[in-house]
PDB file of N, CA and C in Angstrom:
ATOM      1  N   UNK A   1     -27.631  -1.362 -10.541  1.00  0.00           N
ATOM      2  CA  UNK A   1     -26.467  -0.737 -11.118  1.00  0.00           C
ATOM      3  C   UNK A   1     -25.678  -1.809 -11.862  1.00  0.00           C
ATOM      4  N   UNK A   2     -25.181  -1.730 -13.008  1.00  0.00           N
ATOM      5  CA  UNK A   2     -24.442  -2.844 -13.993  1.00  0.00           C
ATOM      6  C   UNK A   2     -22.761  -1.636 -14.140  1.00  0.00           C
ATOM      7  N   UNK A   3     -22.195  -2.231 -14.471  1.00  0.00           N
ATOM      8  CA  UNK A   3     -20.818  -1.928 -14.540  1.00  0.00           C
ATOM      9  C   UNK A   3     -19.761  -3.272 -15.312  1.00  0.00           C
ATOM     10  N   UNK A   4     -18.672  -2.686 -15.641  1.00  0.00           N
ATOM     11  CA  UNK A   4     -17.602  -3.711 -15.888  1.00  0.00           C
ATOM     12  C   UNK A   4     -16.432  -3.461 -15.300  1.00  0.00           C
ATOM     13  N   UNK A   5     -16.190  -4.245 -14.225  1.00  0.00           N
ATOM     14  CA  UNK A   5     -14.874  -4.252 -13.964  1.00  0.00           C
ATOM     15  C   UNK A   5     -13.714  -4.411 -15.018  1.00  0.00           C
ATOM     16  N   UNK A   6     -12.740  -3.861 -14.494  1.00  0.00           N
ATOM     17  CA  UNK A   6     -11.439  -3.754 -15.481  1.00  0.00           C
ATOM     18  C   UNK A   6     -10.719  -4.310 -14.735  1.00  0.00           C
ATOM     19  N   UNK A   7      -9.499  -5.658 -15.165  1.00  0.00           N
ATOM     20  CA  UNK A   7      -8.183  -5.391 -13.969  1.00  0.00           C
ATOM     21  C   UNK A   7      -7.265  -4.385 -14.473  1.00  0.00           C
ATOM     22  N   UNK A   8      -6.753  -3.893 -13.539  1.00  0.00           N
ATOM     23  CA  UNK A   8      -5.490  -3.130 -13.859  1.00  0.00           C
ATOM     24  C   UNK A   8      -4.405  -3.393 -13.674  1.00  0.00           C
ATOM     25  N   UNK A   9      -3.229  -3.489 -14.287  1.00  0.00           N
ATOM     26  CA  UNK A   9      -1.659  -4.092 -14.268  1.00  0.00           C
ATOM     27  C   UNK A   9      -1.227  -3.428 -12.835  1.00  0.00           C
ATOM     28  N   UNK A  10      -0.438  -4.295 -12.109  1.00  0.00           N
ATOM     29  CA  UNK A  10       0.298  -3.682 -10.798  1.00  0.00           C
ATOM     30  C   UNK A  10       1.632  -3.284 -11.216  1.00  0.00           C
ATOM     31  N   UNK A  11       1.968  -2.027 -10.780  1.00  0.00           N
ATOM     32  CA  UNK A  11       3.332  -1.155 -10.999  1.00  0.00           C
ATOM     33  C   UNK A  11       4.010  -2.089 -10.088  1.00  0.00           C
ATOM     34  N   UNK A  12       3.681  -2.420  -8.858  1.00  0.00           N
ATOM     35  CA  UNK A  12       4.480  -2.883  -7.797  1.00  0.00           C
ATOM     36  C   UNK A  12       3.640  -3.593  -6.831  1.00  0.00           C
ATOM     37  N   UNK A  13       4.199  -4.802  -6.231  1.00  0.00           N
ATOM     38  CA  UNK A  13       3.587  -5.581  -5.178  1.00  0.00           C
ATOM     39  C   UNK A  13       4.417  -5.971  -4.206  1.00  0.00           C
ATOM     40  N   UNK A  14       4.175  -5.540  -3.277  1.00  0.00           N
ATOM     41  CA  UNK A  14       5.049  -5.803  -1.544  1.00  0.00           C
ATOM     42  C   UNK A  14       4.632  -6.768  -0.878  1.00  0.00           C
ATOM     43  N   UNK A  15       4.883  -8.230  -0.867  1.00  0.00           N
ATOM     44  CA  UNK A  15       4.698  -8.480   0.434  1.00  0.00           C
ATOM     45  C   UNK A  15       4.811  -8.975   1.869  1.00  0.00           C
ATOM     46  N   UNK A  16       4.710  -8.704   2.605  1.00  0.00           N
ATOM     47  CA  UNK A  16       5.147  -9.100   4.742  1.00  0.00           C
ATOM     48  C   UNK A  16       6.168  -8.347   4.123  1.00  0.00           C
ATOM     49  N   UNK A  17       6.072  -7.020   3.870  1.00  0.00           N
ATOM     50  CA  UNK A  17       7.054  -5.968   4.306  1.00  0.00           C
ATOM     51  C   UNK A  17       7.264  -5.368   5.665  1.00  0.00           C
ATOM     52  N   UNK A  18       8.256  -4.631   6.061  1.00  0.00           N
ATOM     53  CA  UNK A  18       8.994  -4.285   7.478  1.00  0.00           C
ATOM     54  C   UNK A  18       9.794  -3.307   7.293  1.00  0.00           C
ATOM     55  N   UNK A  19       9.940  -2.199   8.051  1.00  0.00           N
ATOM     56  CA  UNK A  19      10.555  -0.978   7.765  1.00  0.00           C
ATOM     57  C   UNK A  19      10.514  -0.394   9.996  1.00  0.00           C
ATOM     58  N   UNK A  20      11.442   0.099  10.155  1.00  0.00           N
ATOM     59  CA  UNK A  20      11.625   0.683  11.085  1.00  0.00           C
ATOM     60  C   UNK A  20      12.781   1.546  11.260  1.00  0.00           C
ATOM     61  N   UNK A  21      13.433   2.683  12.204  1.00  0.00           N
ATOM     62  CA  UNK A  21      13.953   3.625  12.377  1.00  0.00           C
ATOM     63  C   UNK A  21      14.621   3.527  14.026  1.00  0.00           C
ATOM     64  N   UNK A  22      16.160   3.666  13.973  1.00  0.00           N
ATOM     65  CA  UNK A  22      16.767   2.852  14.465  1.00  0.00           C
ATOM     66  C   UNK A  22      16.568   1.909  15.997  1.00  0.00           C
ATOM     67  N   UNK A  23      16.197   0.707  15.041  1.00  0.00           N
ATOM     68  CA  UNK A  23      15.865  -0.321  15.518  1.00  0.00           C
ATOM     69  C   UNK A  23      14.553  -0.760  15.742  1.00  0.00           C
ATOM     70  N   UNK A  24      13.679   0.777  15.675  1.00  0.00           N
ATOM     71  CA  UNK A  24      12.094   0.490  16.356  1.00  0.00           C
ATOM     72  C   UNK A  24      10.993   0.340  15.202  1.00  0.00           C
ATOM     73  N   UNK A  25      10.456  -0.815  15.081  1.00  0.00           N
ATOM     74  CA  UNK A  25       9.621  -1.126  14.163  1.00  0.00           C
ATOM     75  C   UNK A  25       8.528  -0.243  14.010  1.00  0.00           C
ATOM     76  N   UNK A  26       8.481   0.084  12.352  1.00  0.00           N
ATOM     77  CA  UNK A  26       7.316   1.489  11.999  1.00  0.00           C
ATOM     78  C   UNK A  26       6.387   1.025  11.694  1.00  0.00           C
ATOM     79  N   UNK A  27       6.809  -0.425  10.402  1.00  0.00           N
ATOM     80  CA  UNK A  27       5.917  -1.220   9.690  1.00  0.00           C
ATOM     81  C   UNK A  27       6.342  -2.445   9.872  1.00  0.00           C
ATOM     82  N   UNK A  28       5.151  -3.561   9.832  1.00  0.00           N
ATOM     83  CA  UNK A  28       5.635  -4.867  10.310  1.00  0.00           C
ATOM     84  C   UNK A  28       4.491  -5.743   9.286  1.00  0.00           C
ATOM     85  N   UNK A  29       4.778  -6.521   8.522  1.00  0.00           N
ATOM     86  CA  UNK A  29       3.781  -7.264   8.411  1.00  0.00           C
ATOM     87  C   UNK A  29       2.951  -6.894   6.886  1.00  0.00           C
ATOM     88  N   UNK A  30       3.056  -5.618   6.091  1.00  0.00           N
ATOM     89  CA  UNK A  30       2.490  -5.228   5.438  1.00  0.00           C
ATOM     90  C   UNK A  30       2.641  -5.431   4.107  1.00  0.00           C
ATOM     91  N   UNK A  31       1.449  -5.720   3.313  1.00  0.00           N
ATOM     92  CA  UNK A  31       0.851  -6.578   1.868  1.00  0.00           C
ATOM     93  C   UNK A  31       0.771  -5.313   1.195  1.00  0.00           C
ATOM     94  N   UNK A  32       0.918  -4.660   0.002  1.00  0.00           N
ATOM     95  CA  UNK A  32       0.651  -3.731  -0.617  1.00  0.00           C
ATOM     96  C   UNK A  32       0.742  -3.963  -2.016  1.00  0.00           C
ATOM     97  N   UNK A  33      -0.624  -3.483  -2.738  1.00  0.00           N
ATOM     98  CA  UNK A  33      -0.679  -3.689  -4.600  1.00  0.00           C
ATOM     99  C   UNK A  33      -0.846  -2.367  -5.063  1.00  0.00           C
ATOM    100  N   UNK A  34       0.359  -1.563  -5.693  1.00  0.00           N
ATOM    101  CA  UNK A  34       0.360  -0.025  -6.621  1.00  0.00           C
ATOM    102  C   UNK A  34      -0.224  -0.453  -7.623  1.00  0.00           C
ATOM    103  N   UNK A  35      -1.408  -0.070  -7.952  1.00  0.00           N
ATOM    104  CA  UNK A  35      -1.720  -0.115  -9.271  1.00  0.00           C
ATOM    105  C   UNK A  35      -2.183   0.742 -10.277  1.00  0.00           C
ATOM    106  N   UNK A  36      -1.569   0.333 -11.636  1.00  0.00           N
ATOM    107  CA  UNK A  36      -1.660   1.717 -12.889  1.00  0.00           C
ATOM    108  C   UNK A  36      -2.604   2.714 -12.739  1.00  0.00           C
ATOM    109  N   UNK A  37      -2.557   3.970 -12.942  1.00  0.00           N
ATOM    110  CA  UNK A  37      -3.706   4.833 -12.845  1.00  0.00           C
ATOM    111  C   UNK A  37      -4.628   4.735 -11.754  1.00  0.00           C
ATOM    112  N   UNK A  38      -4.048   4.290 -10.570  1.00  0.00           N
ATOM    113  CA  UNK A  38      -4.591   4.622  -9.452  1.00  0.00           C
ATOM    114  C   UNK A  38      -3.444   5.521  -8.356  1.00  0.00           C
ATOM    115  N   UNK A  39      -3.907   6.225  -7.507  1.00  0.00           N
ATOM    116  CA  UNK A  39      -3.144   6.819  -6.621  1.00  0.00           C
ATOM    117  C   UNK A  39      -3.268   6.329  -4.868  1.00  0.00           C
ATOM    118  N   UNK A  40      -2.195   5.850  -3.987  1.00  0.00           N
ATOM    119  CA  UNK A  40      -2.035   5.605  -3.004  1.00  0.00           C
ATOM    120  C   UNK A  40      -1.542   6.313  -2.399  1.00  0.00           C
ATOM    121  N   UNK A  41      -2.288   6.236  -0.779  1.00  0.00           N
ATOM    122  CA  UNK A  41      -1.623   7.151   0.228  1.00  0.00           C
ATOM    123  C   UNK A  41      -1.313   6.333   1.679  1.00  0.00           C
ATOM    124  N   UNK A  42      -0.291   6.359   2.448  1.00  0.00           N
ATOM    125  CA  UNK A  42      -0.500   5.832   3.639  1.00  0.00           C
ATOM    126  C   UNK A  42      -0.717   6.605   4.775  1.00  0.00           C
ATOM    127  N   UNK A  43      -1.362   6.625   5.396  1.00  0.00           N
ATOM    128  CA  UNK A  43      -1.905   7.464   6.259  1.00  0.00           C
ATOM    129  C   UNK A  43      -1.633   6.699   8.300  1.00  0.00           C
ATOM    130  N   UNK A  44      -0.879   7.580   9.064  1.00  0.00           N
ATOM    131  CA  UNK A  44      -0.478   7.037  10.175  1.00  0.00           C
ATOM    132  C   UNK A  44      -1.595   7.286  11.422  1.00  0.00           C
ATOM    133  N   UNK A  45      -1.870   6.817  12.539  1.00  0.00           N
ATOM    134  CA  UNK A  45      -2.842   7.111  13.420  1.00  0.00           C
ATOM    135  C   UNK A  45      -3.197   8.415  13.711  1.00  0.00           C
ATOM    136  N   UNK A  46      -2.129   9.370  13.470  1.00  0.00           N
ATOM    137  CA  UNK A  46      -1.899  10.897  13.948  1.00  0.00           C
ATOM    138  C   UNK A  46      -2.572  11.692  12.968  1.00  0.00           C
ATOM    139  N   UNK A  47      -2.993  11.066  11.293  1.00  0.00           N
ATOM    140  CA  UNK A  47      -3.572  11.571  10.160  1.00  0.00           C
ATOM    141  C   UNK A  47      -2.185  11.957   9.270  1.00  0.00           C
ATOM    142  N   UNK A  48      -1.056  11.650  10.063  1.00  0.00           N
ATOM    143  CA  UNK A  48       0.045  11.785   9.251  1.00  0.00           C
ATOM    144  C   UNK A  48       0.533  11.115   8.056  1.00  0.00           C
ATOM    145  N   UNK A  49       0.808  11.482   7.185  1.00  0.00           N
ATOM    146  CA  UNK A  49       1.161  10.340   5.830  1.00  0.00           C
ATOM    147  C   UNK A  49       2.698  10.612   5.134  1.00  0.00           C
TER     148      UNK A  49
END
């Protein structure tokens, strides 16, 4: 199989982000790259997003 990768420009880059709800840590630690014409989802242990 031959192909060409493309890079794609990042809308947004996070990183050792942290987010929690009062007081109790949700997210700890987390690296994240949005990039153009792609779509992201976060998805929680429960299948919740």
């Amino acid at each position: 199989m031959t192909g060409t990768l493309t890079q794609r420009t990042a809308l947004a880059t996070l990183h050792d982000v942290g987010f929690g709800y009062n007081r109790r840590p949700v997210l700890d630690g987390v690296t994240l790259r949005l990039e153009a014409g792609t779509f992201t989802g976060i998805v929680g242990p429960s299948g919740s997003g």
